[in-house]
C-alpha atoms as a PDB file:
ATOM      1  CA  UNK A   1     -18.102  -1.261  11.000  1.00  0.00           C
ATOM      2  CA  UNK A   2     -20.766  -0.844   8.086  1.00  0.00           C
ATOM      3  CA  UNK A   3     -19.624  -0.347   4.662  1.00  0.00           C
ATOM      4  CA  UNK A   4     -21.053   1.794   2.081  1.00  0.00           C
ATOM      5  CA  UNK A   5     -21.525  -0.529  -1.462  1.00  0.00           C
ATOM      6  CA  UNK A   6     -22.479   2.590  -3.054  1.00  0.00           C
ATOM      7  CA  UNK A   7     -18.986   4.050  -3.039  1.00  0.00           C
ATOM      8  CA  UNK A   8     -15.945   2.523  -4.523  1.00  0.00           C
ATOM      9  CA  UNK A   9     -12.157   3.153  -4.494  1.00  0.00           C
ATOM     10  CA  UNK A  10     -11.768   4.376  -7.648  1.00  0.00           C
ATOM     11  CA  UNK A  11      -9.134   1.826  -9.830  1.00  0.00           C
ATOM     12  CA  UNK A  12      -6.548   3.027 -11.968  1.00  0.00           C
ATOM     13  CA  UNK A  13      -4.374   1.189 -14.715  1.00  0.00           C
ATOM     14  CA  UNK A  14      -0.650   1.619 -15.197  1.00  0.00           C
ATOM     15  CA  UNK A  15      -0.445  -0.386 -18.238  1.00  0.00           C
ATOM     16  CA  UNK A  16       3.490  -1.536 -18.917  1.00  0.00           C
ATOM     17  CA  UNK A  17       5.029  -0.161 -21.807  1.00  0.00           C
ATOM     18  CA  UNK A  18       2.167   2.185 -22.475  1.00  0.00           C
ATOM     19  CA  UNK A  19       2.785   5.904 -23.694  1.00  0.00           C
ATOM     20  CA  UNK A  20       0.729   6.698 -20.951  1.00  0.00           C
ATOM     21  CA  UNK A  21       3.324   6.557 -18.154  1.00  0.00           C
ATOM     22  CA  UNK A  22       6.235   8.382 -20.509  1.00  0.00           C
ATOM     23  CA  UNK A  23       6.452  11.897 -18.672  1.00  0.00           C
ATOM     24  CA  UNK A  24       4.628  14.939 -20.719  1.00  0.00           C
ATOM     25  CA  UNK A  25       2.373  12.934 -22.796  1.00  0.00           C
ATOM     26  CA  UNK A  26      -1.248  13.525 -23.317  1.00  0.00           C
ATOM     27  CA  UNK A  27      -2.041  10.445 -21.855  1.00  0.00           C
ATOM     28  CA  UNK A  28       0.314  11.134 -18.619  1.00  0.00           C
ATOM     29  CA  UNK A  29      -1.668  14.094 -18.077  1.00  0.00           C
ATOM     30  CA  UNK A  30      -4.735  12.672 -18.400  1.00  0.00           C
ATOM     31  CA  UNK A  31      -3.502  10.187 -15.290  1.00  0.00           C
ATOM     32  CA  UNK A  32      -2.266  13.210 -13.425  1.00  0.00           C
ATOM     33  CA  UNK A  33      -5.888  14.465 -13.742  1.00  0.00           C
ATOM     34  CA  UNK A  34      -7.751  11.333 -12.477  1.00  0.00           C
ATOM     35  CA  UNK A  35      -5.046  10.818  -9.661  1.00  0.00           C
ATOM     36  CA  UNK A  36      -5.730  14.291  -8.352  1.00  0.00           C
ATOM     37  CA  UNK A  37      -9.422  13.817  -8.264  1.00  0.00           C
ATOM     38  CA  UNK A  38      -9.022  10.732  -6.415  1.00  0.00           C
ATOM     39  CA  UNK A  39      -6.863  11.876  -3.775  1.00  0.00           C
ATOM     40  CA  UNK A  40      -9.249  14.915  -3.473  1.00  0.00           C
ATOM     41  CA  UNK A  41     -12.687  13.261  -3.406  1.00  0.00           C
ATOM     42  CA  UNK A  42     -11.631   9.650  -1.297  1.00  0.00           C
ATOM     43  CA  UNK A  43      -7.387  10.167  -0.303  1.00  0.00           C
ATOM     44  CA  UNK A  44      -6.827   6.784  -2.386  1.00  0.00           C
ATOM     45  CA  UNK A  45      -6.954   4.849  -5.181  1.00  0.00           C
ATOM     46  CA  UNK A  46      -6.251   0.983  -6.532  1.00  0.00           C
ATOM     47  CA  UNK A  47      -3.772   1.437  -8.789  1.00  0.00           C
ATOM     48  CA  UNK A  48      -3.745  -1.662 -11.517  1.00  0.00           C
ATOM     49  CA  UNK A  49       0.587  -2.341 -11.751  1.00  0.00           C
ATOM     50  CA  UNK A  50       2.510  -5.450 -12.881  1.00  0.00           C
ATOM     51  CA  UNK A  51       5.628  -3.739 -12.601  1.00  0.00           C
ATOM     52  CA  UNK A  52       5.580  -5.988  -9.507  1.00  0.00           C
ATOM     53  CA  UNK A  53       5.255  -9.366 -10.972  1.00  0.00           C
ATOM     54  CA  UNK A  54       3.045 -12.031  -8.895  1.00  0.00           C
ATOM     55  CA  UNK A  55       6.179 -14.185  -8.600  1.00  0.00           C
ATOM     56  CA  UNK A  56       7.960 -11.996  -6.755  1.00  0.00           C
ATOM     57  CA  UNK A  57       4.555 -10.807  -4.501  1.00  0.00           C
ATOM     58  CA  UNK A  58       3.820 -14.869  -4.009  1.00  0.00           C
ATOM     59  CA  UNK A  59       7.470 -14.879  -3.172  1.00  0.00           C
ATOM     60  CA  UNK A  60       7.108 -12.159  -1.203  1.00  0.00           C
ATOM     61  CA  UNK A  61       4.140 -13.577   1.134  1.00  0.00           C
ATOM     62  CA  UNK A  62       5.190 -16.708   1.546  1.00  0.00           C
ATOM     63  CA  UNK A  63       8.309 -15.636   3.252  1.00  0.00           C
ATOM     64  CA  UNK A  64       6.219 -13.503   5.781  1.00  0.00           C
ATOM     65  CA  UNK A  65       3.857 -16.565   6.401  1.00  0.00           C
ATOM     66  CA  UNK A  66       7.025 -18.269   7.177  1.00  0.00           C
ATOM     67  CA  UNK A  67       8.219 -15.861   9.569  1.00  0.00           C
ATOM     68  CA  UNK A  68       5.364 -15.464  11.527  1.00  0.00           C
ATOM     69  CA  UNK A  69       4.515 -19.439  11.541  1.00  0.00           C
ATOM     70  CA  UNK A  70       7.581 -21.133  12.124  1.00  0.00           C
ATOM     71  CA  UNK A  71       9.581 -18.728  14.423  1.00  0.00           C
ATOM     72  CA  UNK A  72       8.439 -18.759  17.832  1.00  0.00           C
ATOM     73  CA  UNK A  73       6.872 -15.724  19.519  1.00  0.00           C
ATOM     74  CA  UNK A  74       9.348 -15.742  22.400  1.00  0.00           C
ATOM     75  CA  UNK A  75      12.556 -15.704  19.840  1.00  0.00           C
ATOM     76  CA  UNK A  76      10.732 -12.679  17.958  1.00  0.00           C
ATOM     77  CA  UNK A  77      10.405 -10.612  20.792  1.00  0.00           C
ATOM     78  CA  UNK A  78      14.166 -10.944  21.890  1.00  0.00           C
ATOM     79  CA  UNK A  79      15.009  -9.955  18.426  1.00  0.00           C
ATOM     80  CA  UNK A  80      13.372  -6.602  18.377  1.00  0.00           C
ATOM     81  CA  UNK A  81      14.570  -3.826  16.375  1.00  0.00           C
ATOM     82  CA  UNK A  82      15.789  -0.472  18.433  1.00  0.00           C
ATOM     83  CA  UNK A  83      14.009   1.963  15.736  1.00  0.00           C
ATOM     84  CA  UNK A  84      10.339   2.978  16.444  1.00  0.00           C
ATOM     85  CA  UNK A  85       8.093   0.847  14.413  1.00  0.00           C
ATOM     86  CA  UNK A  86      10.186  -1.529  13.064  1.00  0.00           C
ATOM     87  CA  UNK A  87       9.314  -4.529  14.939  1.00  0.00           C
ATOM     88  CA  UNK A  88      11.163  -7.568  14.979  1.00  0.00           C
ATOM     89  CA  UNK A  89      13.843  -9.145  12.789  1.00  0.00           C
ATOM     90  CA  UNK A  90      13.519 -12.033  11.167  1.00  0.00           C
ATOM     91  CA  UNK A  91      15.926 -14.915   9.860  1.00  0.00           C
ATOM     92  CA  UNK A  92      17.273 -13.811   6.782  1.00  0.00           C
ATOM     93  CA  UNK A  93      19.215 -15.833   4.035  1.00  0.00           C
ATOM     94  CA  UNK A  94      20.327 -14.340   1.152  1.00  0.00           C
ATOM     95  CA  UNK A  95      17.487 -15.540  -0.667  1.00  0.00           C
ATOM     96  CA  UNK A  96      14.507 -13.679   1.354  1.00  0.00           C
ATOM     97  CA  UNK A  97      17.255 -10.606   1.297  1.00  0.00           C
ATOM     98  CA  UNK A  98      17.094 -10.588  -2.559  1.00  0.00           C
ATOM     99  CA  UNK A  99      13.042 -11.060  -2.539  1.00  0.00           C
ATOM    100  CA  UNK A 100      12.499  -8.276   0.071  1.00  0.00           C
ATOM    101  CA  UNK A 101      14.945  -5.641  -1.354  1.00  0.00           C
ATOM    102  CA  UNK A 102      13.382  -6.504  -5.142  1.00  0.00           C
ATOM    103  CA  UNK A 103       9.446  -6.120  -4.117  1.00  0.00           C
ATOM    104  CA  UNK A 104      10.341  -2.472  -1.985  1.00  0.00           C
ATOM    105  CA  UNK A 105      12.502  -1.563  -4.858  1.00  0.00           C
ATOM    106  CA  UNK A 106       9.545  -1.906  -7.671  1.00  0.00           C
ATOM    107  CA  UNK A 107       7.123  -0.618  -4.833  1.00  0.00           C
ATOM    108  CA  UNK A 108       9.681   2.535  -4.453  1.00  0.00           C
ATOM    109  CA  UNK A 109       9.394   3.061  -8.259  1.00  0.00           C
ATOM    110  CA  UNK A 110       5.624   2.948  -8.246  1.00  0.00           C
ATOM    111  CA  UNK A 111       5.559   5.000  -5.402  1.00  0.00           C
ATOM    112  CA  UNK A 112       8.140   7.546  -7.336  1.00  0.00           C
ATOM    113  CA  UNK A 113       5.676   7.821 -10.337  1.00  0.00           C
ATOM    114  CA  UNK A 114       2.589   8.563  -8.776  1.00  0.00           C
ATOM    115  CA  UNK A 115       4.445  11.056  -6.579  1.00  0.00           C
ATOM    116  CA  UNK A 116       5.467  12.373  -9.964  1.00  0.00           C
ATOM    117  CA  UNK A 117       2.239  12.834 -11.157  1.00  0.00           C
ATOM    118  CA  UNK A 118       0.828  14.408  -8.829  1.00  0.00           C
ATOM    119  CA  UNK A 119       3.561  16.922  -8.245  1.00  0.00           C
ATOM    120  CA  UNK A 120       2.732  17.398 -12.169  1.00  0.00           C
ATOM    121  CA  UNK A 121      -0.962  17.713 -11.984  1.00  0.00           C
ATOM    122  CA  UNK A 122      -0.257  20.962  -9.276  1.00  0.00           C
ATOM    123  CA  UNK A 123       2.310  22.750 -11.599  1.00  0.00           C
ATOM    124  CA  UNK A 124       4.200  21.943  -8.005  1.00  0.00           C
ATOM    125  CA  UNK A 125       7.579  22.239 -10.082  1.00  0.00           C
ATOM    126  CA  UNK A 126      11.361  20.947  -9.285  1.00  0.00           C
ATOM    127  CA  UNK A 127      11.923  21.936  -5.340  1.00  0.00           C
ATOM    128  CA  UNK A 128       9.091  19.210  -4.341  1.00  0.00           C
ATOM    129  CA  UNK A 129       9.832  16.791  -7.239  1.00  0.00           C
ATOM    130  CA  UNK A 130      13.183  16.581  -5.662  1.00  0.00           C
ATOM    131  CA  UNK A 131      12.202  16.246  -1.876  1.00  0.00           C
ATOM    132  CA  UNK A 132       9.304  13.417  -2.793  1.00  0.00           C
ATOM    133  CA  UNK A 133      11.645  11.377  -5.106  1.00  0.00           C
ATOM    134  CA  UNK A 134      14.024  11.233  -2.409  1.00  0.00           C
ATOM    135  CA  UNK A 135      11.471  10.028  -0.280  1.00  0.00           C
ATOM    136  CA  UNK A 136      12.358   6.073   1.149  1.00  0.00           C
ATOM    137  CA  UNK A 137       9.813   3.594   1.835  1.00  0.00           C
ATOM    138  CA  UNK A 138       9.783   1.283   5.200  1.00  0.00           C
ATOM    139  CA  UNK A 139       8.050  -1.842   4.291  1.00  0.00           C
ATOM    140  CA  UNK A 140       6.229  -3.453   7.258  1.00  0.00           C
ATOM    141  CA  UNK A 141       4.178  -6.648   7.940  1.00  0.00           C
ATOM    142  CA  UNK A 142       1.225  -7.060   9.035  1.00  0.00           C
ATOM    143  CA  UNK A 143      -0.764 -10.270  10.203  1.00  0.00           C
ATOM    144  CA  UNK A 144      -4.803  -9.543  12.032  1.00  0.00           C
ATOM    145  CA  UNK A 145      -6.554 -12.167  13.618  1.00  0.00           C
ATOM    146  CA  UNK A 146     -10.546 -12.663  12.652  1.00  0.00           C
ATOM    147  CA  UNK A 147     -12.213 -10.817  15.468  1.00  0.00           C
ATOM    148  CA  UNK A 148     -13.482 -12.924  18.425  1.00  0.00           C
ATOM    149  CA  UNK A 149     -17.319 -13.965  18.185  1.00  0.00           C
ATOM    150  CA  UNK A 150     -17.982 -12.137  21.287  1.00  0.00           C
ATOM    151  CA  UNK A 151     -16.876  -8.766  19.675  1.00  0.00           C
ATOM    152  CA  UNK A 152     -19.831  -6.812  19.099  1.00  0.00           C
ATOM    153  CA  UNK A 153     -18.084  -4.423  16.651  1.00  0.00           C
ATOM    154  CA  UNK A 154     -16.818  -7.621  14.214  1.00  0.00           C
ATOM    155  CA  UNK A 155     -13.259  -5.405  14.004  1.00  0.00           C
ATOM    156  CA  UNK A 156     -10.147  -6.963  14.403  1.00  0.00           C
ATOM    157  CA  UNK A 157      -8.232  -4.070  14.627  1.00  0.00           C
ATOM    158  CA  UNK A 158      -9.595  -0.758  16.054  1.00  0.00           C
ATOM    159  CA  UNK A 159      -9.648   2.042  13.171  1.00  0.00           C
ATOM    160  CA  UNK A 160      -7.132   4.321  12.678  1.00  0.00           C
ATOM    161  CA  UNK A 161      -4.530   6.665   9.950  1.00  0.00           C
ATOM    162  CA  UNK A 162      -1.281   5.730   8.788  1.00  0.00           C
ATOM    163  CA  UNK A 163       1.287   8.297  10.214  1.00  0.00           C
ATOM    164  CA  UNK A 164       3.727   8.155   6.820  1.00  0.00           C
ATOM    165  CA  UNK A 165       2.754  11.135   4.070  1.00  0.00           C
ATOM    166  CA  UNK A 166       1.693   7.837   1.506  1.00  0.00           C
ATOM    167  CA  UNK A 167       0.929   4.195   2.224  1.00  0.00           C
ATOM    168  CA  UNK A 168       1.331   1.857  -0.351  1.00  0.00           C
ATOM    169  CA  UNK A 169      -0.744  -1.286   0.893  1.00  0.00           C
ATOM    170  CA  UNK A 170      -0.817  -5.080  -1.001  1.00  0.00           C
ATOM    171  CA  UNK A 171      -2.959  -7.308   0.372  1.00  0.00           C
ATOM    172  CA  UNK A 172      -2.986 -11.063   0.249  1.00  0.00           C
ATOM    173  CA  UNK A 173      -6.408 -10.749  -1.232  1.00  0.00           C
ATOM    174  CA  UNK A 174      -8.259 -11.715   2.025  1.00  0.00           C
ATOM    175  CA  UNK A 175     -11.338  -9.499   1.739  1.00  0.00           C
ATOM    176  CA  UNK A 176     -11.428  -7.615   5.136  1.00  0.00           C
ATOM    177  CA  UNK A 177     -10.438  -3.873   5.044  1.00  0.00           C
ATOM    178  CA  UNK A 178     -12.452  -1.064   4.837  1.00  0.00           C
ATOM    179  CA  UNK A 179     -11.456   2.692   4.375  1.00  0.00           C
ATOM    180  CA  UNK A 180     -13.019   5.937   5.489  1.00  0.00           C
ATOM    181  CA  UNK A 181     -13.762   8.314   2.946  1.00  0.00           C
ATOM    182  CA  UNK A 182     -15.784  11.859   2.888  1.00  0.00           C
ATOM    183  CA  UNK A 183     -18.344  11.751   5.114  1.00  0.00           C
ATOM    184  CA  UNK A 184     -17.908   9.312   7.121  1.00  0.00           C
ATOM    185  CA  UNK A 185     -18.555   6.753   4.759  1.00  0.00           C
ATOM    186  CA  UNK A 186     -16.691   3.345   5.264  1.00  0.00           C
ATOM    187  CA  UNK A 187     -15.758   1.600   1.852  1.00  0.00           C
ATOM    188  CA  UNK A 188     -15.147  -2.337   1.712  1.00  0.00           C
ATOM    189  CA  UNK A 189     -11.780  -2.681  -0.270  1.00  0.00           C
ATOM    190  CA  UNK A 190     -11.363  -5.650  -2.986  1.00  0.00           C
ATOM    191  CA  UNK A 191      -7.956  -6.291  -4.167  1.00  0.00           C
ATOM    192  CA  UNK A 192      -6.784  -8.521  -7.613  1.00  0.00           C
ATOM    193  CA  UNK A 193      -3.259 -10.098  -7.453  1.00  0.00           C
ATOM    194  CA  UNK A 194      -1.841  -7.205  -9.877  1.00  0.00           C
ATOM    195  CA  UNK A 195      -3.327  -3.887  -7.748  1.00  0.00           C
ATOM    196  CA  UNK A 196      -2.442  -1.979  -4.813  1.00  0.00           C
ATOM    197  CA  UNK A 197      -4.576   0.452  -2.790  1.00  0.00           C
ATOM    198  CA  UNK A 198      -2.185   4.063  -2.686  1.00  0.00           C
ATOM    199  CA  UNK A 199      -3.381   6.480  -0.278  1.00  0.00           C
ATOM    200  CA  UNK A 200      -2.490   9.893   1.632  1.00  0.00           C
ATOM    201  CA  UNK A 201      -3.085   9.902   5.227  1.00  0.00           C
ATOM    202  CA  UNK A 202      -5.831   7.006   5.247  1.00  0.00           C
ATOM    203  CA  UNK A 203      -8.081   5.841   8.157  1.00  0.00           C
ATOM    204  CA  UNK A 204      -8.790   2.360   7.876  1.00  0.00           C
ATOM    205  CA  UNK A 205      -9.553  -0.859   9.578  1.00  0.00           C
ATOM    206  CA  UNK A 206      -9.750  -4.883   9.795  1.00  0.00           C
END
């Protein structure tokens, strides 16, 4: 699927320690302005964060690789969670426990601030502050195979939209997804080890 290089996601910095993210300051506003407009004009942005550290997201992926390298297909799919869309279970030491729970918790927190400001940039008030901070994440895996040569359409996955009201996504920096925006238009997405893409209900593909 063509990409459009005239559009990009737009990228915004949460800078750590900054005034900026303190609740009621100018400069909070100011992000609760450009967050809107993004979600209005493309449904995402790249949000700039090293409240997750690249340790922990190194950490983080190499664990995955592991998983989906070293334990056989046949022993993943007899170890299948009941719960819709929760795929298999993995091997888990208390080591990978502790990595897994700390990257969803930071990614919860992020999550919980941009919820924030939004809610704030729409005067939206306490009753959905409270019902959105409340709101858990499910953190789930992915791994696409590079479409076959023989596929006219290069994809490797079919494009489609997240189901949950938010998807964080973090990449392992493998250039390869593009996101629909107004229009139509299709939008190549670059990552750096220290962003994430946020979005609303997103249609994307491989």
């Amino acid at each position: 699927m063509g990409a459009n290089a005239e559009f990009q996601v737009p990228v915004i910095e949460f800078l750590t320690g900054s005034s900026d993210l303190e609740r009621g300051t100018k400069g909070w506003h100011h992000l609760c302005k450009r967050l809107r407009e993004a979600c209005e004009t493309y449904g995402c942005f790249q949000v700039v964060y090293e409240g997750v550290s690249q340790e922990i997201r190194e950490d983080t992926f190499a664990l995955l690789k592991q998983l989906v390298e070293e334990v056989p297909l046949e022993r993943r799919q007899n170890n299948v969670n009941p719960k819709p869309n929760h795929g298999f279970i993995g091997p888990c030491s208390d080591t990978s426990f502790e990595t897994i729970h700390t990257i969803v918790k930071q990614m919860e927190e992020l999550n919980s601030m941009i919820w924030l400001m939004i809610i704030d940039s729409y005067g939206l008030g306490k009753k959905w502050e409270s019902v959105m901070i409340d709101y858990k994440m499910l953190l789930r895996m992915m791994k696409y195979k590079a479409p076959p040569p023989e596929w006219e359409s290069g994809q490797g996955l079919h494009y489609h939209s997240d189901k949950p009201v938010s998807t964080i996504i973090c990449d392992d920096l493998v250039s390869g997804l593009e996101i629909e925006v107004d229009n139509s238009q299709w939008i190549k997405f670059s990552s750096s080890p220290s962003s994430f893409l946020w979005s609303e209900t997103l249609s994307w593909c491989i």
